[in-house]
C-alpha atoms as a PDB file:
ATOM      1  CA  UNK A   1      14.130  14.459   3.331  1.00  0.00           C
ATOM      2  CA  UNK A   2      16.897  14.323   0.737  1.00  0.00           C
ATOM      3  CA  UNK A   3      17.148  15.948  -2.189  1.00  0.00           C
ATOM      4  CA  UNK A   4      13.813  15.247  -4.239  1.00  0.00           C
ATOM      5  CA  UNK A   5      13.068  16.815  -7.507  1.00  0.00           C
ATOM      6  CA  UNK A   6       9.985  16.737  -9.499  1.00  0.00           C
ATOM      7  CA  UNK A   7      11.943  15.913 -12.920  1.00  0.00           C
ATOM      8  CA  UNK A   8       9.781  12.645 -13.372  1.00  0.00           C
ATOM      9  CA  UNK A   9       6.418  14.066 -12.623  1.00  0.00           C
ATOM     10  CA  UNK A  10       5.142  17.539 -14.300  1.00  0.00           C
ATOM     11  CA  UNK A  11       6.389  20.775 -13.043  1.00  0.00           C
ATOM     12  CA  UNK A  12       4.508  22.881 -10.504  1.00  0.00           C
ATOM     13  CA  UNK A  13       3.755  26.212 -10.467  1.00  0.00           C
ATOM     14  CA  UNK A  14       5.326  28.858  -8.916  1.00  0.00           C
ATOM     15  CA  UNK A  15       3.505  28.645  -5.938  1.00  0.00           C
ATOM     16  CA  UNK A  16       1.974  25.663  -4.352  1.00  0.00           C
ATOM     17  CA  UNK A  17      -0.461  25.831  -1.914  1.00  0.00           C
ATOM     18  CA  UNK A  18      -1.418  22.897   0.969  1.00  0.00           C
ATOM     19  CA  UNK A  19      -4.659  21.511   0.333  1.00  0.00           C
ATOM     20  CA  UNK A  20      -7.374  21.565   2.799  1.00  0.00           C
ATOM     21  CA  UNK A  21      -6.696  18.346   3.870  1.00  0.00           C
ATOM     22  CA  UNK A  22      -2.873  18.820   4.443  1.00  0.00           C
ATOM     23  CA  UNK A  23      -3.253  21.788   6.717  1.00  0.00           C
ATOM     24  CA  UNK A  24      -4.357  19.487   9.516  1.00  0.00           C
ATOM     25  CA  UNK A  25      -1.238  17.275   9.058  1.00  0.00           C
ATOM     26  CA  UNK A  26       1.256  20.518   8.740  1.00  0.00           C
ATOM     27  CA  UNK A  27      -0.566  22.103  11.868  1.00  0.00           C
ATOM     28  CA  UNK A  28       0.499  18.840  13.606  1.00  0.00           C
ATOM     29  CA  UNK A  29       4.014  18.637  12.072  1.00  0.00           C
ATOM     30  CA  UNK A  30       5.031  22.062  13.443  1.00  0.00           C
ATOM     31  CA  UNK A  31       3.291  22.029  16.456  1.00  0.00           C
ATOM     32  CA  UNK A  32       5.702  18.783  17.486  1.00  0.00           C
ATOM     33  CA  UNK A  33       8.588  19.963  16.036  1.00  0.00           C
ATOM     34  CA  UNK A  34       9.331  23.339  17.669  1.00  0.00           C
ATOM     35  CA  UNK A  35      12.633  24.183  15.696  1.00  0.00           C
ATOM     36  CA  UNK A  36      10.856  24.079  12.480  1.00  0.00           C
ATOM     37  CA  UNK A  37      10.246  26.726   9.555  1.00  0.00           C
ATOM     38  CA  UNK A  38       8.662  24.813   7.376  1.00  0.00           C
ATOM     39  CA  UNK A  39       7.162  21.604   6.496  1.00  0.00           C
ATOM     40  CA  UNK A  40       7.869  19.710   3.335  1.00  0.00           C
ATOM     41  CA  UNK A  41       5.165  18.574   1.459  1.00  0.00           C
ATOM     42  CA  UNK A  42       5.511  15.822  -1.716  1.00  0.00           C
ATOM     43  CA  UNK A  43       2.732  14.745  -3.288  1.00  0.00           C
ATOM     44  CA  UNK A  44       3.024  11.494  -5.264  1.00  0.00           C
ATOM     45  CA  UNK A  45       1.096  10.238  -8.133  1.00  0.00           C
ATOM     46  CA  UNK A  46      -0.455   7.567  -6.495  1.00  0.00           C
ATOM     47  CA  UNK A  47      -2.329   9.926  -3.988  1.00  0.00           C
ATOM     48  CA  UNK A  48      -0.031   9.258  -0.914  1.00  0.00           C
ATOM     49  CA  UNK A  49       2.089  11.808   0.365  1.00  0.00           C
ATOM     50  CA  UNK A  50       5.244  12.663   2.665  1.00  0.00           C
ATOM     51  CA  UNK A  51       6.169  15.214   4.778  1.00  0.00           C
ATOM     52  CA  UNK A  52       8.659  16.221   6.931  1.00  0.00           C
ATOM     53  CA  UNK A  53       9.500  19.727   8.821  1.00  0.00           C
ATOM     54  CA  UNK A  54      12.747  21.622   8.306  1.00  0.00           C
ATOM     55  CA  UNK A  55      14.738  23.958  10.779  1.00  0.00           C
ATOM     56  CA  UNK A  56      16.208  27.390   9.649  1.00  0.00           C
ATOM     57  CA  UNK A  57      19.480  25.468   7.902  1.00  0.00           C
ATOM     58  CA  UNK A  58      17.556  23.060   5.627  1.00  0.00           C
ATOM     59  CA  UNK A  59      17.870  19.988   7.785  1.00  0.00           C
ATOM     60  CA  UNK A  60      14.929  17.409   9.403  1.00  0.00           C
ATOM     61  CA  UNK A  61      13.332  19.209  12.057  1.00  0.00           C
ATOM     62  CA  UNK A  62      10.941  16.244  12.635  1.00  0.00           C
ATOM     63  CA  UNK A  63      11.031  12.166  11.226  1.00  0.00           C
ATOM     64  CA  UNK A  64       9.130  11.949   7.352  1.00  0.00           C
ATOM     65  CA  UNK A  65       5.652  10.972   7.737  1.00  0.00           C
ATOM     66  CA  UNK A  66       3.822   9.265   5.155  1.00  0.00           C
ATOM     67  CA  UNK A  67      -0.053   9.014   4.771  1.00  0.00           C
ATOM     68  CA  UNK A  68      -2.526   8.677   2.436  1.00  0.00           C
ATOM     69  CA  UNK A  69      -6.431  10.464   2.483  1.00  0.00           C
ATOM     70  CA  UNK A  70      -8.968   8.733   3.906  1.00  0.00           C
ATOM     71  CA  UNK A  71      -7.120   5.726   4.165  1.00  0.00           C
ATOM     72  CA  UNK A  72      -5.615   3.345   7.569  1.00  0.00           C
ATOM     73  CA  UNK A  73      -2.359   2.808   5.808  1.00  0.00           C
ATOM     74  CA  UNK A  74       0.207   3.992   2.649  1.00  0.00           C
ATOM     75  CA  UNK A  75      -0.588   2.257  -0.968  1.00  0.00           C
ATOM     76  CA  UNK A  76       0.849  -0.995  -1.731  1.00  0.00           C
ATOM     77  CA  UNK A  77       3.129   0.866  -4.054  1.00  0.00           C
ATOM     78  CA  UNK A  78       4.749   3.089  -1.555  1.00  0.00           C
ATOM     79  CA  UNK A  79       5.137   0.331   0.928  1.00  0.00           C
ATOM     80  CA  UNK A  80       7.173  -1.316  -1.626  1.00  0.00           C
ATOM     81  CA  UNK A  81       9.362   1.823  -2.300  1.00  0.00           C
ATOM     82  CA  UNK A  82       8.696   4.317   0.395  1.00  0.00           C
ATOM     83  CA  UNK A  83       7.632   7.008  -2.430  1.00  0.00           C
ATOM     84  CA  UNK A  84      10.027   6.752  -5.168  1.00  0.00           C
ATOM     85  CA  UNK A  85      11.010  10.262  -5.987  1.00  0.00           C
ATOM     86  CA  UNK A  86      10.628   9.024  -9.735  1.00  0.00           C
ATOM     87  CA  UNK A  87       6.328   9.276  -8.513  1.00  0.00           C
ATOM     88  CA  UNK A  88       6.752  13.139  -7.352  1.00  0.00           C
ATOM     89  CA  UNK A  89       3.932  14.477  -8.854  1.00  0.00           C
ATOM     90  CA  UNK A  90       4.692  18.354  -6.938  1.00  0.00           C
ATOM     91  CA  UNK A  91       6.825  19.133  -4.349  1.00  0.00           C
ATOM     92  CA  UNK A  92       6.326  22.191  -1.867  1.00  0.00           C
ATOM     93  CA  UNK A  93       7.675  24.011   1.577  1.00  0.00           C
ATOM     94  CA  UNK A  94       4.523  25.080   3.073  1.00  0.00           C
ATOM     95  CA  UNK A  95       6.177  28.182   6.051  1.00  0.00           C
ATOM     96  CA  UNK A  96       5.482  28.993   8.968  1.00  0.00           C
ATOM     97  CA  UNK A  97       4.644  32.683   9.423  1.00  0.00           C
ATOM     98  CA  UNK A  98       6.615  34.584   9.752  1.00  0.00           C
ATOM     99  CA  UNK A  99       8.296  33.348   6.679  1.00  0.00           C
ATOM    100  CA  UNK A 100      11.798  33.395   5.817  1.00  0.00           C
ATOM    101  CA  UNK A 101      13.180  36.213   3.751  1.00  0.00           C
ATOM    102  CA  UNK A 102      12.828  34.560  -0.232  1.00  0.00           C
ATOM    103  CA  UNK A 103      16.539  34.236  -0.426  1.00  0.00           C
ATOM    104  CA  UNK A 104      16.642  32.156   3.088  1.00  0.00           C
ATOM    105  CA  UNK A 105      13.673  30.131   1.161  1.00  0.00           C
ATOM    106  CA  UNK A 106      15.481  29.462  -2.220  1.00  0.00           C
ATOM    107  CA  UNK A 107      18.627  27.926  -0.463  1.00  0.00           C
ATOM    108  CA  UNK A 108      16.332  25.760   1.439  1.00  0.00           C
ATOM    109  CA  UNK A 109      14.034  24.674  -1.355  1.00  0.00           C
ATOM    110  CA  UNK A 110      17.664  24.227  -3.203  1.00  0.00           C
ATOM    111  CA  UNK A 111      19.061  21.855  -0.315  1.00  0.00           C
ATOM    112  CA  UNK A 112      15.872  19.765   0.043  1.00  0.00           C
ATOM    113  CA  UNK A 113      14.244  19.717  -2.895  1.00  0.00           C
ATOM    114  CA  UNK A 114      17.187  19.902  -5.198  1.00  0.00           C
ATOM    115  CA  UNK A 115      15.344  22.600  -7.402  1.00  0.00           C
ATOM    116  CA  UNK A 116      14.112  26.028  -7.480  1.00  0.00           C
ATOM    117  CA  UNK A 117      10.644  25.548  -9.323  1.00  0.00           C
ATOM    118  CA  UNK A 118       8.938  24.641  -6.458  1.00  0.00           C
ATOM    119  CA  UNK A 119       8.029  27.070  -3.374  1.00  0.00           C
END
């Protein structure tokens, strides 16, 4: 997915949960990508969001998907810039149990995300 920080938007909180409504799309995400830990989450401020699942070393365990709740397509924004990271709103790694140790986690978040706010 890059490196994506959150510098733009506002900074998240320690921990970041998945909504409701993301758990479906993470469920999926993992369950087609078997060498995945993880699945990024960025949210963006127009209400779309990507995600993308990661393998033990950091790297794309599965293509980016983008979507949008209870919508057919992305915004007219993000189909213009694919999701500017200059829009991150939060940024997350939602794992799959069992999880990582926390240090295996924080070089992860640190190679994807760019940062170590987000979790």
């Amino acid at each position: 997915m890059g490196k994506k920080s959150n510098r733009a938007g506002k900074k998240t909180a320690k921990k970041v949960p998945a909504e409701k409504n993301e758990l479906a799309m993470i469920g999926g995400i993992l369950e087609g990508s078997p060498d995945a830990i993880g699945v990024v989450v960025i949210r963006l401020d127009c209400g779309c969001r990507k995600m993308a699942a990661v393998d033990e070393k950091g790297d794309p365990a599965s293509k980016i998907i983008m979507y949008r709740d209870n919508a057919e397509s992305i915004c007219d924004q993000c189909k213009k810039d694919t999701g500017d990271y200059m829009r991150v709103t939060e940024s997350f790694i939602h794992w799959e149990e069992p999880a990582p140790s926390a240090e295996k986690q924080a070089a992860i978040r640190l190679k994807v995300l760019g940062d170590e706010i987000n979790n």
